[in-house]
PDB file of N, CA and C in Angstrom:
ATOM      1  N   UNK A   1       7.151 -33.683  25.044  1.00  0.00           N
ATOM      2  CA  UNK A   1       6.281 -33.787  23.885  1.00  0.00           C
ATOM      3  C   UNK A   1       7.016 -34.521  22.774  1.00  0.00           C
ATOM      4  N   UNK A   2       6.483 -35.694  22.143  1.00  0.00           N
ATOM      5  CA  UNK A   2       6.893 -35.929  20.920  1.00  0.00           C
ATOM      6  C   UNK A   2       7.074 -35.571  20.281  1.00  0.00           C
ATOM      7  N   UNK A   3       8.041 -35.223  19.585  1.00  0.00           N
ATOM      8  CA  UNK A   3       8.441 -35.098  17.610  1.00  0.00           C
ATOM      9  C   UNK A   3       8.025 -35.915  16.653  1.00  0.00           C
ATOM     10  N   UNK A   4       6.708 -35.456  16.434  1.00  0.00           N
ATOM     11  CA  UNK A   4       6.222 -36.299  15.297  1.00  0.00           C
ATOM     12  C   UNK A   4       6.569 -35.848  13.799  1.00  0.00           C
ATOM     13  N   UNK A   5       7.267 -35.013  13.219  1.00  0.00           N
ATOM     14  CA  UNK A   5       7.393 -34.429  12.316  1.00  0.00           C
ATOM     15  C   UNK A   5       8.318 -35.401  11.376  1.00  0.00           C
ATOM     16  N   UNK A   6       8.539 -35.070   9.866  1.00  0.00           N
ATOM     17  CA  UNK A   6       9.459 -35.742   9.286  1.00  0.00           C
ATOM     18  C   UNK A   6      10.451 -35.468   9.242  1.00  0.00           C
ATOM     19  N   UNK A   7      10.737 -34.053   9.295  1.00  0.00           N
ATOM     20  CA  UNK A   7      12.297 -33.170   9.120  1.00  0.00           C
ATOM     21  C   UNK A   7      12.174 -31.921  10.101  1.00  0.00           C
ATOM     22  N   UNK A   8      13.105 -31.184   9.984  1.00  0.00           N
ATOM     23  CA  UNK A   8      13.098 -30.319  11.029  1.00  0.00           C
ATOM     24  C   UNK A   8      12.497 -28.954  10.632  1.00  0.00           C
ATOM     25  N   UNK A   9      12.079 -28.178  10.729  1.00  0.00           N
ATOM     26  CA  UNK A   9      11.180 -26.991  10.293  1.00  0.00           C
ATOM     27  C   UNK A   9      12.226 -26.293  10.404  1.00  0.00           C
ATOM     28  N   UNK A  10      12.431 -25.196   9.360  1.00  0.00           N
ATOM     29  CA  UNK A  10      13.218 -23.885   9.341  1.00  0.00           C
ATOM     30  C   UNK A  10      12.376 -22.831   9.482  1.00  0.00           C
ATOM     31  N   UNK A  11      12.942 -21.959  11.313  1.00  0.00           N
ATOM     32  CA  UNK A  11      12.147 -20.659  11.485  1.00  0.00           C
ATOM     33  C   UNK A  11      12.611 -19.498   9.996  1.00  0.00           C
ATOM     34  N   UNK A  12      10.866 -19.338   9.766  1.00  0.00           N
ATOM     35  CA  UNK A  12      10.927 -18.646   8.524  1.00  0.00           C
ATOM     36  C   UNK A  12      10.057 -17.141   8.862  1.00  0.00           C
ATOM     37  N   UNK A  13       9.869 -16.010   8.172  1.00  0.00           N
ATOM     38  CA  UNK A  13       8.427 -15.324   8.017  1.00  0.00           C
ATOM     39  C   UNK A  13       8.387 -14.708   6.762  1.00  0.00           C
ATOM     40  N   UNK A  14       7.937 -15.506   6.289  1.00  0.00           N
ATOM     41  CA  UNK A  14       7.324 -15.510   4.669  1.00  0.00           C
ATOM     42  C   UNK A  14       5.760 -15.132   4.237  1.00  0.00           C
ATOM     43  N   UNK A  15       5.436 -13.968   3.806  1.00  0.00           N
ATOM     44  CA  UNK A  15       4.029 -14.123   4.155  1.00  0.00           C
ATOM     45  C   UNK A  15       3.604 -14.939   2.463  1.00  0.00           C
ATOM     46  N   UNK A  16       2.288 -15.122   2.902  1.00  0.00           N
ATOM     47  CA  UNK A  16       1.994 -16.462   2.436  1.00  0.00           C
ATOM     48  C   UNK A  16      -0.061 -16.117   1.945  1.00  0.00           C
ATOM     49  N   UNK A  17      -0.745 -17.005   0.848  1.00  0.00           N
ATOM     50  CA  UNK A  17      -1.878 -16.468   0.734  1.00  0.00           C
ATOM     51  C   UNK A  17      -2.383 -17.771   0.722  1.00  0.00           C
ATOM     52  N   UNK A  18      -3.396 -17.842   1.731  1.00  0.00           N
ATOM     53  CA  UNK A  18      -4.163 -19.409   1.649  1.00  0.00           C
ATOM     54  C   UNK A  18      -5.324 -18.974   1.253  1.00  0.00           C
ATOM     55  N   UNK A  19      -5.987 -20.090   0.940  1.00  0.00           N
ATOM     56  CA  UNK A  19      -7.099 -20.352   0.048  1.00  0.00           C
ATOM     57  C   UNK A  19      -7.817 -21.623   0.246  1.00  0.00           C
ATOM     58  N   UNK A  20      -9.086 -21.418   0.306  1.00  0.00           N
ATOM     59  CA  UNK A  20     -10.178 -22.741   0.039  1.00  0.00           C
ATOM     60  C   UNK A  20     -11.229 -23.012  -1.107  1.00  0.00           C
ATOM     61  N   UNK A  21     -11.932 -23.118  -0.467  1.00  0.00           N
ATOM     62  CA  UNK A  21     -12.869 -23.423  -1.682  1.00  0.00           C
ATOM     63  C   UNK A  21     -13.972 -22.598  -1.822  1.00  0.00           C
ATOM     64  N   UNK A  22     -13.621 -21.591  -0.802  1.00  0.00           N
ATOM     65  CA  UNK A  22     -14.209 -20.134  -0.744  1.00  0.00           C
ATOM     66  C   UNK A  22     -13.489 -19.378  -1.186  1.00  0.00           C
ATOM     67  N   UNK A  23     -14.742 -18.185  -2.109  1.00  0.00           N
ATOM     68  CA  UNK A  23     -13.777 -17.482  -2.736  1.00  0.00           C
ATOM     69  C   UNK A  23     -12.895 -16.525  -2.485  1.00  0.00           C
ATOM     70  N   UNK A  24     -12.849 -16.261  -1.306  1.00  0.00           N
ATOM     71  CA  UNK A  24     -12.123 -15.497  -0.592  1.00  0.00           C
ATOM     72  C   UNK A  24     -10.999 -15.831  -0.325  1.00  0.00           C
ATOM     73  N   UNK A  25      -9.857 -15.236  -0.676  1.00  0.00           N
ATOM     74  CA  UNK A  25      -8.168 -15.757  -0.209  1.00  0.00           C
ATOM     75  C   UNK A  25      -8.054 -15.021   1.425  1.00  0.00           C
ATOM     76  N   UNK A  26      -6.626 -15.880   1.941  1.00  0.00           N
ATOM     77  CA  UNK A  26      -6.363 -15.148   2.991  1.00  0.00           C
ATOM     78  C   UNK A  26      -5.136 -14.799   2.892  1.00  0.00           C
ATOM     79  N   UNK A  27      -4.698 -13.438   3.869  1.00  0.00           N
ATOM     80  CA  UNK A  27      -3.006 -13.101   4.002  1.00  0.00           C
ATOM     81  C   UNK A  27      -2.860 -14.001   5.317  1.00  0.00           C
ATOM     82  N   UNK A  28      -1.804 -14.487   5.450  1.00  0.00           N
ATOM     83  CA  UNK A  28      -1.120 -15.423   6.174  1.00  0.00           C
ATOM     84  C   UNK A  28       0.705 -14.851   6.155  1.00  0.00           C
ATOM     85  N   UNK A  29       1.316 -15.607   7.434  1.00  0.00           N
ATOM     86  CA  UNK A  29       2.474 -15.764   7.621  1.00  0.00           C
ATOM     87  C   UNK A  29       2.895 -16.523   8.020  1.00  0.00           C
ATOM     88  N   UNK A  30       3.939 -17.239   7.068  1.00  0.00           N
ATOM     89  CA  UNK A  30       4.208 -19.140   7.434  1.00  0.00           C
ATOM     90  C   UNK A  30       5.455 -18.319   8.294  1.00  0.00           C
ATOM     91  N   UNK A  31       5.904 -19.224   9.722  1.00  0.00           N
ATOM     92  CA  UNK A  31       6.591 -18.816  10.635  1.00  0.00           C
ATOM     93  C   UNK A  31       7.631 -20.084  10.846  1.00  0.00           C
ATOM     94  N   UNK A  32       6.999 -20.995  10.053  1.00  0.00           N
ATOM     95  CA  UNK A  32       8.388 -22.032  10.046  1.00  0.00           C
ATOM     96  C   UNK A  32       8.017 -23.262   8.818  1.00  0.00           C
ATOM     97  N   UNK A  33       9.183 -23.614   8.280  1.00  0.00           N
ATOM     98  CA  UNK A  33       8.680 -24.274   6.996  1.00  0.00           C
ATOM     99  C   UNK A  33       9.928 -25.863   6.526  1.00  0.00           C
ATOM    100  N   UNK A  34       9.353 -26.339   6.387  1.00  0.00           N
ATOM    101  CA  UNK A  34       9.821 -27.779   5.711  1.00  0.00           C
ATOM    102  C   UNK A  34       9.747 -28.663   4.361  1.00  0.00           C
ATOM    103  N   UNK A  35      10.271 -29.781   4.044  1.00  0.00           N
ATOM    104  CA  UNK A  35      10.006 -30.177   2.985  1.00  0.00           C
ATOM    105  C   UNK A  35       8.402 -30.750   3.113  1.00  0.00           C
ATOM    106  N   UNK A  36       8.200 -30.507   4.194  1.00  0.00           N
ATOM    107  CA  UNK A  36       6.406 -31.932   4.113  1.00  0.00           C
ATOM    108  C   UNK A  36       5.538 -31.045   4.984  1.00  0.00           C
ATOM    109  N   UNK A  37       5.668 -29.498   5.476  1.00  0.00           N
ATOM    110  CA  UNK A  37       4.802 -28.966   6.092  1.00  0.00           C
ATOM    111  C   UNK A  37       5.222 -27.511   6.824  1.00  0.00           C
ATOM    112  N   UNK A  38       4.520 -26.721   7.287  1.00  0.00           N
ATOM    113  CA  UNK A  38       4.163 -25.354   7.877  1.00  0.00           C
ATOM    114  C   UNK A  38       3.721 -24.859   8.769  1.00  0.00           C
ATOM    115  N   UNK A  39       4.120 -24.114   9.998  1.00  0.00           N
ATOM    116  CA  UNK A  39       2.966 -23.601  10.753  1.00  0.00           C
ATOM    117  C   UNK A  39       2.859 -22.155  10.102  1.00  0.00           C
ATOM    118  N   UNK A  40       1.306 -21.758  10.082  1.00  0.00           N
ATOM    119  CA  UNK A  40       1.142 -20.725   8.980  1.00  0.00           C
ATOM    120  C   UNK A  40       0.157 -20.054  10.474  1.00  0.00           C
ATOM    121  N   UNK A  41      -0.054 -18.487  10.703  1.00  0.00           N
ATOM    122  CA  UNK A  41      -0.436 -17.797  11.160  1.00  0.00           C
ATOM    123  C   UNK A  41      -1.016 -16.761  10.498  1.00  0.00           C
ATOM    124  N   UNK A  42      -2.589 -17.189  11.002  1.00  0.00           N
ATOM    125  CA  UNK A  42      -3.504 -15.867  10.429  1.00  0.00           C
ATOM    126  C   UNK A  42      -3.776 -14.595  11.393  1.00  0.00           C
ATOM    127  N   UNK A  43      -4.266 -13.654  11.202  1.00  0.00           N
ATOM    128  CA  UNK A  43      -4.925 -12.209  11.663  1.00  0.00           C
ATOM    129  C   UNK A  43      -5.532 -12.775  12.533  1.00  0.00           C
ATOM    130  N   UNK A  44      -5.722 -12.449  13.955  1.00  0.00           N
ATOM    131  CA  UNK A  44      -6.366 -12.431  15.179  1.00  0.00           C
ATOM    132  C   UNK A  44      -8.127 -12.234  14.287  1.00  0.00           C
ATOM    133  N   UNK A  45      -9.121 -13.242  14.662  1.00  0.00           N
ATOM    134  CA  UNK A  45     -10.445 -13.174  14.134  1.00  0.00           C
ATOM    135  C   UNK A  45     -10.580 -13.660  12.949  1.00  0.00           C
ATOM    136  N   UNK A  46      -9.270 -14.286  11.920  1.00  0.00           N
ATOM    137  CA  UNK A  46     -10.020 -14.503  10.857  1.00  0.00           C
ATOM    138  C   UNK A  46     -10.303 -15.575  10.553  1.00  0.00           C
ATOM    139  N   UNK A  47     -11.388 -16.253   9.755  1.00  0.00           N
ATOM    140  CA  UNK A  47     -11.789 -18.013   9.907  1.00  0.00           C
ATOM    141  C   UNK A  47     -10.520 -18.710   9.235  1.00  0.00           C
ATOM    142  N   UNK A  48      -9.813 -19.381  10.166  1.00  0.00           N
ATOM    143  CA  UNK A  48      -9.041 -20.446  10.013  1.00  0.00           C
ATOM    144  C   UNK A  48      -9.424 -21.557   9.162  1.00  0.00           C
ATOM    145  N   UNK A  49      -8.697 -21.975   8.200  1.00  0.00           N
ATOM    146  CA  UNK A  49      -8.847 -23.092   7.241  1.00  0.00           C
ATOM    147  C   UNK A  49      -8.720 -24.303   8.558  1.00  0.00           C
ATOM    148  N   UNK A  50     -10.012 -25.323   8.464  1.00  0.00           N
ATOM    149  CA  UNK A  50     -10.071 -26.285   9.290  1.00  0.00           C
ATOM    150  C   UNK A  50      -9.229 -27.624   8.948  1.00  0.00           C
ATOM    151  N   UNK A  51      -9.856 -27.696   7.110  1.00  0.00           N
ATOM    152  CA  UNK A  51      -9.692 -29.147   6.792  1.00  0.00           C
ATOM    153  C   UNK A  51      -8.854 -29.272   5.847  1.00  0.00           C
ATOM    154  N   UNK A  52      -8.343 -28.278   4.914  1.00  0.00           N
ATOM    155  CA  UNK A  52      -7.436 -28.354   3.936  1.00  0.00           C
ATOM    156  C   UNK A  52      -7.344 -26.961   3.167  1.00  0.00           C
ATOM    157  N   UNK A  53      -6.303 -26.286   2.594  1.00  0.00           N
ATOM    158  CA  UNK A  53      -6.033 -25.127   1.807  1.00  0.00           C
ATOM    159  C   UNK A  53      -4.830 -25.499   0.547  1.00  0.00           C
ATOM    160  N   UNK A  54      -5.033 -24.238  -0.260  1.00  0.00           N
ATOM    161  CA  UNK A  54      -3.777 -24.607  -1.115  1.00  0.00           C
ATOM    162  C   UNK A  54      -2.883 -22.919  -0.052  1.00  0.00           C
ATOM    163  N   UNK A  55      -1.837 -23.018  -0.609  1.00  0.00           N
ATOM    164  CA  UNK A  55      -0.811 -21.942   0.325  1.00  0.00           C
ATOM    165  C   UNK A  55      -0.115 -21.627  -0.966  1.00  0.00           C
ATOM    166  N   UNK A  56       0.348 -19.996  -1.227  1.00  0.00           N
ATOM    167  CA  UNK A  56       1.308 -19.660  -1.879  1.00  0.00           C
ATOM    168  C   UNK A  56       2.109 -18.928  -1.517  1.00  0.00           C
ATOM    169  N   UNK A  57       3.354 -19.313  -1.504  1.00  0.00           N
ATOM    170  CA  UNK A  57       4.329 -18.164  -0.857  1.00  0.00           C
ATOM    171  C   UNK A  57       5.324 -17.568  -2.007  1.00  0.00           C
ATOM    172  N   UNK A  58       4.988 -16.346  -2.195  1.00  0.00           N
ATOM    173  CA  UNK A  58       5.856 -15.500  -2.930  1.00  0.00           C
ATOM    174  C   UNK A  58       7.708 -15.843  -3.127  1.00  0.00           C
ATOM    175  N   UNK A  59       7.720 -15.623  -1.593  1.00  0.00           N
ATOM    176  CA  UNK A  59       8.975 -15.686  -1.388  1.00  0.00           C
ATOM    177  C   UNK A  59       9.548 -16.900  -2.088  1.00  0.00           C
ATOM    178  N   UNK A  60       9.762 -17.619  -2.164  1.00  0.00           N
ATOM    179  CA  UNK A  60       9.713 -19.199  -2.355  1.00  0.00           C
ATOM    180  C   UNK A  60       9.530 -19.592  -4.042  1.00  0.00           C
ATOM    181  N   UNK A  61       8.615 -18.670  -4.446  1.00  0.00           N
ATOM    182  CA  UNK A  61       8.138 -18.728  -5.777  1.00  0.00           C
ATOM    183  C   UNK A  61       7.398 -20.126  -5.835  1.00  0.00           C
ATOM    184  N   UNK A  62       6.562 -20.578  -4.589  1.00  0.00           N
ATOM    185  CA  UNK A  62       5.762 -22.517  -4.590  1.00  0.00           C
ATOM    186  C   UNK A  62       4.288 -21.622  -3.955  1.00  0.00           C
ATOM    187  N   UNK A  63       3.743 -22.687  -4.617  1.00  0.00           N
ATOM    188  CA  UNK A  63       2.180 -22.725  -3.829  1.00  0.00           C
ATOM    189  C   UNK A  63       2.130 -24.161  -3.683  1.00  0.00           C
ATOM    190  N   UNK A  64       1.219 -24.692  -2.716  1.00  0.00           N
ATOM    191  CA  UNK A  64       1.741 -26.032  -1.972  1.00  0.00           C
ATOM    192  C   UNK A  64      -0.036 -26.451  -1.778  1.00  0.00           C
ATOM    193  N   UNK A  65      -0.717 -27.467  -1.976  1.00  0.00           N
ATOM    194  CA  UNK A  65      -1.408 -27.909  -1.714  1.00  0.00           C
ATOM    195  C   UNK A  65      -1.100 -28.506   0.047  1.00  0.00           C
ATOM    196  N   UNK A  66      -2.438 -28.476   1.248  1.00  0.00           N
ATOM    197  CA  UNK A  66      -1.694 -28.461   2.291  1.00  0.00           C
ATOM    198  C   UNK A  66      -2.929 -28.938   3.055  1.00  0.00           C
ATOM    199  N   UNK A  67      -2.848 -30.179   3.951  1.00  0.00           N
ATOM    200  CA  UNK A  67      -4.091 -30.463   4.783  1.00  0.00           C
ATOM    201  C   UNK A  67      -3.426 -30.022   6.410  1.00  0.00           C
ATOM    202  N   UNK A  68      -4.663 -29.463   6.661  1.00  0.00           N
ATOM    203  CA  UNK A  68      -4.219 -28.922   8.113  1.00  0.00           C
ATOM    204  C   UNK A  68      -4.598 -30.053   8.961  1.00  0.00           C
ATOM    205  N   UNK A  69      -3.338 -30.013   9.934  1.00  0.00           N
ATOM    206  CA  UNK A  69      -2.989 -31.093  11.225  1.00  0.00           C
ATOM    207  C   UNK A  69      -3.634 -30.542  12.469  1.00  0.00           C
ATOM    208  N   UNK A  70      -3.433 -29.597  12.577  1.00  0.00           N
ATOM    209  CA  UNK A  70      -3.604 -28.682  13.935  1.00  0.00           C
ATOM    210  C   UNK A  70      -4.100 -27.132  13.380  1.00  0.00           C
ATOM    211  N   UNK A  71      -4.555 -26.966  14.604  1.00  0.00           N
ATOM    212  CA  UNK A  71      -5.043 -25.537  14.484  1.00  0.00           C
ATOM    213  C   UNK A  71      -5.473 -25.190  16.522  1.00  0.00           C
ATOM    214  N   UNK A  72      -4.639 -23.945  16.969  1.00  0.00           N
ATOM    215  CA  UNK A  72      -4.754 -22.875  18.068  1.00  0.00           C
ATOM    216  C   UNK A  72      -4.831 -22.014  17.363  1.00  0.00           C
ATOM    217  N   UNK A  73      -6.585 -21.495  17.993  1.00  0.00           N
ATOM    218  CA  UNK A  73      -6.611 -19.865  17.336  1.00  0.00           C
ATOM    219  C   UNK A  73      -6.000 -19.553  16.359  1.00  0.00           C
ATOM    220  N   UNK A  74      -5.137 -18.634  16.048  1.00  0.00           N
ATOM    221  CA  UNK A  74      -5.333 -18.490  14.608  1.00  0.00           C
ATOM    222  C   UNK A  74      -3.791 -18.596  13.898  1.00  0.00           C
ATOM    223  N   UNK A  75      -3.471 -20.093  14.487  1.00  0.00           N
ATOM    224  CA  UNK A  75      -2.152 -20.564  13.887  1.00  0.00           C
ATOM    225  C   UNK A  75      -2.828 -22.005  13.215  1.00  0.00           C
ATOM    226  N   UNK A  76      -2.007 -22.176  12.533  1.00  0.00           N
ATOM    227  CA  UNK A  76      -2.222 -23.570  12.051  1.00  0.00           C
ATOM    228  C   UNK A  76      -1.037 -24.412  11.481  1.00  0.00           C
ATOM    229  N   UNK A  77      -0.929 -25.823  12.139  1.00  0.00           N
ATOM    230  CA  UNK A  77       0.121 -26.556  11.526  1.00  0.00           C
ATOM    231  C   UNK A  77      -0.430 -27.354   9.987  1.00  0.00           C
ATOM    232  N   UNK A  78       0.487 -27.415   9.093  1.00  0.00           N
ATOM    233  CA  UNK A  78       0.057 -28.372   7.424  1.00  0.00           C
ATOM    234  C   UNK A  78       0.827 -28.816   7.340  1.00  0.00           C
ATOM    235  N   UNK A  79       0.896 -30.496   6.817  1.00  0.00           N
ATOM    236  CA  UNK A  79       0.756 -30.785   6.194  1.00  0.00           C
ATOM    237  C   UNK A  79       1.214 -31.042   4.621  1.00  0.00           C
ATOM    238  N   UNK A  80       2.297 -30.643   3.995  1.00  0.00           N
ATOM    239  CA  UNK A  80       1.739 -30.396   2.265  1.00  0.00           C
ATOM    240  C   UNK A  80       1.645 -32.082   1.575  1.00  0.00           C
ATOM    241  N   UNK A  81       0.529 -32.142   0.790  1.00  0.00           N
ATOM    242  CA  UNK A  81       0.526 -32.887   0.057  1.00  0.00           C
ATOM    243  C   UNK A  81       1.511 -33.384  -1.144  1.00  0.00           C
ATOM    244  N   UNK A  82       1.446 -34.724  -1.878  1.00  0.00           N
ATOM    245  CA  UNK A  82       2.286 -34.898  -2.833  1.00  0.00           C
ATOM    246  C   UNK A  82       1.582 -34.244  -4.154  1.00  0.00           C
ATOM    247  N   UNK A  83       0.263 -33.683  -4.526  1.00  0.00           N
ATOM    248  CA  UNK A  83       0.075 -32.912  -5.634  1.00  0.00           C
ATOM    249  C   UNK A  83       0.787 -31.971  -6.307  1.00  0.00           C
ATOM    250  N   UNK A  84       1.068 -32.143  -7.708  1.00  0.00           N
ATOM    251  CA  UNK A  84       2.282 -31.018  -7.947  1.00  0.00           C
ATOM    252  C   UNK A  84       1.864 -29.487  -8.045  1.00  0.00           C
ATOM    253  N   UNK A  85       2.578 -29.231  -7.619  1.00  0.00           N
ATOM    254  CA  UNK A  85       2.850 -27.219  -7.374  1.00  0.00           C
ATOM    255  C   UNK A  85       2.080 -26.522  -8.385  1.00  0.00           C
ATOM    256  N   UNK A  86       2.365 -27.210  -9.629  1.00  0.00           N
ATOM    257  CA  UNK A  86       1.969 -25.994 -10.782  1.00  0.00           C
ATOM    258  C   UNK A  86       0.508 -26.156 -10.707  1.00  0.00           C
ATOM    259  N   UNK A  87      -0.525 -26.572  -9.826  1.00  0.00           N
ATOM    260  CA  UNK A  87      -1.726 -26.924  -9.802  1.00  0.00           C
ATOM    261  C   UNK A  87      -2.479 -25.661  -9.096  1.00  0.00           C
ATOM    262  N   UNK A  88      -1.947 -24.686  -8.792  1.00  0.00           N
ATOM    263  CA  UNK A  88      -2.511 -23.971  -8.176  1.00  0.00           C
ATOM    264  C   UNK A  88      -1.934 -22.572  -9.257  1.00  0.00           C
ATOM    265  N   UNK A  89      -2.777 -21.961  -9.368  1.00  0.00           N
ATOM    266  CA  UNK A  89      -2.599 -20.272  -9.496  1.00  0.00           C
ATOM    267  C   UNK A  89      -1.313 -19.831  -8.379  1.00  0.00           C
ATOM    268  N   UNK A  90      -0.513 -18.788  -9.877  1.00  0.00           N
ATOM    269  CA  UNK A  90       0.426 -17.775  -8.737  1.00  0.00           C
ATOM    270  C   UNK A  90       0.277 -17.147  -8.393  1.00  0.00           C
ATOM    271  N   UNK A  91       0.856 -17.178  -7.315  1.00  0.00           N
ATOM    272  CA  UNK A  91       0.297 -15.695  -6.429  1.00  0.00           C
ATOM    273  C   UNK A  91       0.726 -14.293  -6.796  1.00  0.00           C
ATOM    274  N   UNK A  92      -0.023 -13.569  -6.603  1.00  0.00           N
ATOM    275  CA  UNK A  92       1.151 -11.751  -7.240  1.00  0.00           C
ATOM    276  C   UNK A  92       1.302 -11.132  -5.597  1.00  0.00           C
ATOM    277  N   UNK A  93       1.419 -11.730  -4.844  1.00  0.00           N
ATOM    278  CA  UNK A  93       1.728 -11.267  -3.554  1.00  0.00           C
ATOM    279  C   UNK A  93       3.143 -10.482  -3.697  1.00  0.00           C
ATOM    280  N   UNK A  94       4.303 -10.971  -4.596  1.00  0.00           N
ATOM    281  CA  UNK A  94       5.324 -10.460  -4.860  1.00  0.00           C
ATOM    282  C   UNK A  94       5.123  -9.270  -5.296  1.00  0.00           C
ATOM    283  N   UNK A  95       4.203  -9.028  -6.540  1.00  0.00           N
ATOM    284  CA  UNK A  95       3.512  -7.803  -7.440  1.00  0.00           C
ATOM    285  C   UNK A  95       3.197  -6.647  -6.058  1.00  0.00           C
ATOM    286  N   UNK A  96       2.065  -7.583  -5.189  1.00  0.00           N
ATOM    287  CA  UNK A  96       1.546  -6.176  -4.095  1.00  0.00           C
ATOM    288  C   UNK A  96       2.981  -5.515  -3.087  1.00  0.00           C
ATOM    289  N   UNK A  97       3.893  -6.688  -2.669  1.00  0.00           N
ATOM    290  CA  UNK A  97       4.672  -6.101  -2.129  1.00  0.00           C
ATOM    291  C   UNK A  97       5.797  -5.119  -2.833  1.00  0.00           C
ATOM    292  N   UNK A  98       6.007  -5.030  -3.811  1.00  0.00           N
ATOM    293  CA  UNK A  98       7.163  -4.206  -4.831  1.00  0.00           C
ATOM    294  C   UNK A  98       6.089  -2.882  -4.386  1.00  0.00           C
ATOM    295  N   UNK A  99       5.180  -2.973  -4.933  1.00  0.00           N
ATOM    296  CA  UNK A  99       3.885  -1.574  -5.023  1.00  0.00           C
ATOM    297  C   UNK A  99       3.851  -1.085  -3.656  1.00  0.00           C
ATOM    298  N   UNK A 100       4.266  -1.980  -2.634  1.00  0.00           N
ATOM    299  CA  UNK A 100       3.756  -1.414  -1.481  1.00  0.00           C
ATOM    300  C   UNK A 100       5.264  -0.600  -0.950  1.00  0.00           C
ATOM    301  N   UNK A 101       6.220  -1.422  -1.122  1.00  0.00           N
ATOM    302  CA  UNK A 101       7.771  -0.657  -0.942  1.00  0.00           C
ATOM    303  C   UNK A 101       8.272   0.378  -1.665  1.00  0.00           C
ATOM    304  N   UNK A 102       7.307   0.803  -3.265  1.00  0.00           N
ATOM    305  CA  UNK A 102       7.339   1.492  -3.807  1.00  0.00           C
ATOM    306  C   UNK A 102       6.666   2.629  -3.233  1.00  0.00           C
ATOM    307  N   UNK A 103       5.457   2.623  -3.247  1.00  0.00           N
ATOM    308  CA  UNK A 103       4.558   3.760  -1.915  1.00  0.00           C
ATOM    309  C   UNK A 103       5.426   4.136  -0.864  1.00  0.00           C
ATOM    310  N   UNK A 104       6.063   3.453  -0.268  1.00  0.00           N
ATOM    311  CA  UNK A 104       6.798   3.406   1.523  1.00  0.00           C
ATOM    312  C   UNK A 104       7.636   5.045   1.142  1.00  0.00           C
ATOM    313  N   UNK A 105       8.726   4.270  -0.124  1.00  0.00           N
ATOM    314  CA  UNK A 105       9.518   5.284  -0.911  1.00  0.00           C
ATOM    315  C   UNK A 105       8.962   6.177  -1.114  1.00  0.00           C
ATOM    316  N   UNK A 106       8.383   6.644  -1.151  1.00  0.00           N
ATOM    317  CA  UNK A 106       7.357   8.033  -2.094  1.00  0.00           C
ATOM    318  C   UNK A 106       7.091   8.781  -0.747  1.00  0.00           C
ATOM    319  N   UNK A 107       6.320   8.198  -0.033  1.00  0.00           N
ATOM    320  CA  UNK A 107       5.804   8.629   1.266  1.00  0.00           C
ATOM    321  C   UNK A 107       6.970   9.274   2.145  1.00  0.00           C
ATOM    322  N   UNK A 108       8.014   8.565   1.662  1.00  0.00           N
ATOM    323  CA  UNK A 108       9.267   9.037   3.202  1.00  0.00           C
ATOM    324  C   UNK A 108       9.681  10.029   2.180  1.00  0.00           C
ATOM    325  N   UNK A 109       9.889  10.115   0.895  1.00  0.00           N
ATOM    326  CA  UNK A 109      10.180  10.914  -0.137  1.00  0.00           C
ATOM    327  C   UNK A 109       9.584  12.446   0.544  1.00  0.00           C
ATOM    328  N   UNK A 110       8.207  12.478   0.551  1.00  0.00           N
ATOM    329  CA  UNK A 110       7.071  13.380   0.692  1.00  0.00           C
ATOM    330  C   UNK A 110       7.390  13.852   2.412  1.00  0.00           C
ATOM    331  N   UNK A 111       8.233  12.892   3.202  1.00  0.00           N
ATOM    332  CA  UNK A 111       8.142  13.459   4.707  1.00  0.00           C
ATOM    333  C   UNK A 111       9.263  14.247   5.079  1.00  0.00           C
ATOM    334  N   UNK A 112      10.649  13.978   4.005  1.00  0.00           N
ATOM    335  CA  UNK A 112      11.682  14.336   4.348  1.00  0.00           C
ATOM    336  C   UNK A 112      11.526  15.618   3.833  1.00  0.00           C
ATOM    337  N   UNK A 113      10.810  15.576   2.519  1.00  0.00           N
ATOM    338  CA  UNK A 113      10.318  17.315   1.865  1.00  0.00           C
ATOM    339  C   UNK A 113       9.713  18.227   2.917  1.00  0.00           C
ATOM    340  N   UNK A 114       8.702  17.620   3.428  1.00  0.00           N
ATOM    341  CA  UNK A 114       8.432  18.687   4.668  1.00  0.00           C
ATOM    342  C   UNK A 114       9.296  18.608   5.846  1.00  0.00           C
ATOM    343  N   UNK A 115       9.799  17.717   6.133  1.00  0.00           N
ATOM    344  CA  UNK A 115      10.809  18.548   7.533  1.00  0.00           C
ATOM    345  C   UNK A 115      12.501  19.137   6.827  1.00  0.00           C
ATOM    346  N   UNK A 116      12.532  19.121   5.508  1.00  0.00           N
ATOM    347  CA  UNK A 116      13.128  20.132   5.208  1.00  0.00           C
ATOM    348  C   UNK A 116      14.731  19.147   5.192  1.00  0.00           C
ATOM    349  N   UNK A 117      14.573  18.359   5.176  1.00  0.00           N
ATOM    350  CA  UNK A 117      16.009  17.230   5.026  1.00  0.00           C
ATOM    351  C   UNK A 117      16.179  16.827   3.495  1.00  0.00           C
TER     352      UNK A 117
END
């Protein structure tokens, strides 16, 4: 198979929130990442961005304008465009995950109380 790519992709798992022009966002997980593109993986069943998304990844602190190349089921290769970054809304994906590691804490807090550790 050819290497059509520009640079080499770094295996990543960053989760990631795409978006169209529907108002509905999606959770995503970019699984490998570059200066010019992504393969990003959605939830088994959920509608795959066909023709273009913007992407924000927390981790990273970038949201990336991004035309999709490919798409199997519910992976997809992008793309990112030269539009600049600050063009998109930030994501608080960072915000949900602190809240959610904060809960985790509390919860194991609450399990170790009952088995008495």
């Amino acid at each position: 198979m050819d290497e059509r790519r520009q640079d080499q992709r770094n295996k990543v798992i960053f989760g990631g929130i795409a978006s169209t022009d529907a108002p509905v966002s999606k959770d995503c997980i970019v699984r490998d990442i570059s200066d010019h593109g992504a393969r990003v993986e959605f939830k088994p069943g959920a509608a795959v961005p066909k023709d273009q998304m913007s992407l924000s990844i927390a981790r990273k602190g970038k949201s990336f304008l991004a035309k999709v190349i490919w798409w199997r089921d519910n992976i997809v290769g992008v793309a990112f465009t030269d539009a600049p970054e600050n063009a998109l809304p930030p994501s608080d994906l960072a915000e949900r995950l602190r809240k959610s590691e904060k809960k985790k804490r509390q919860l194991q807090r609450k399990i170790n109380d009952l088995l008495g550790q």
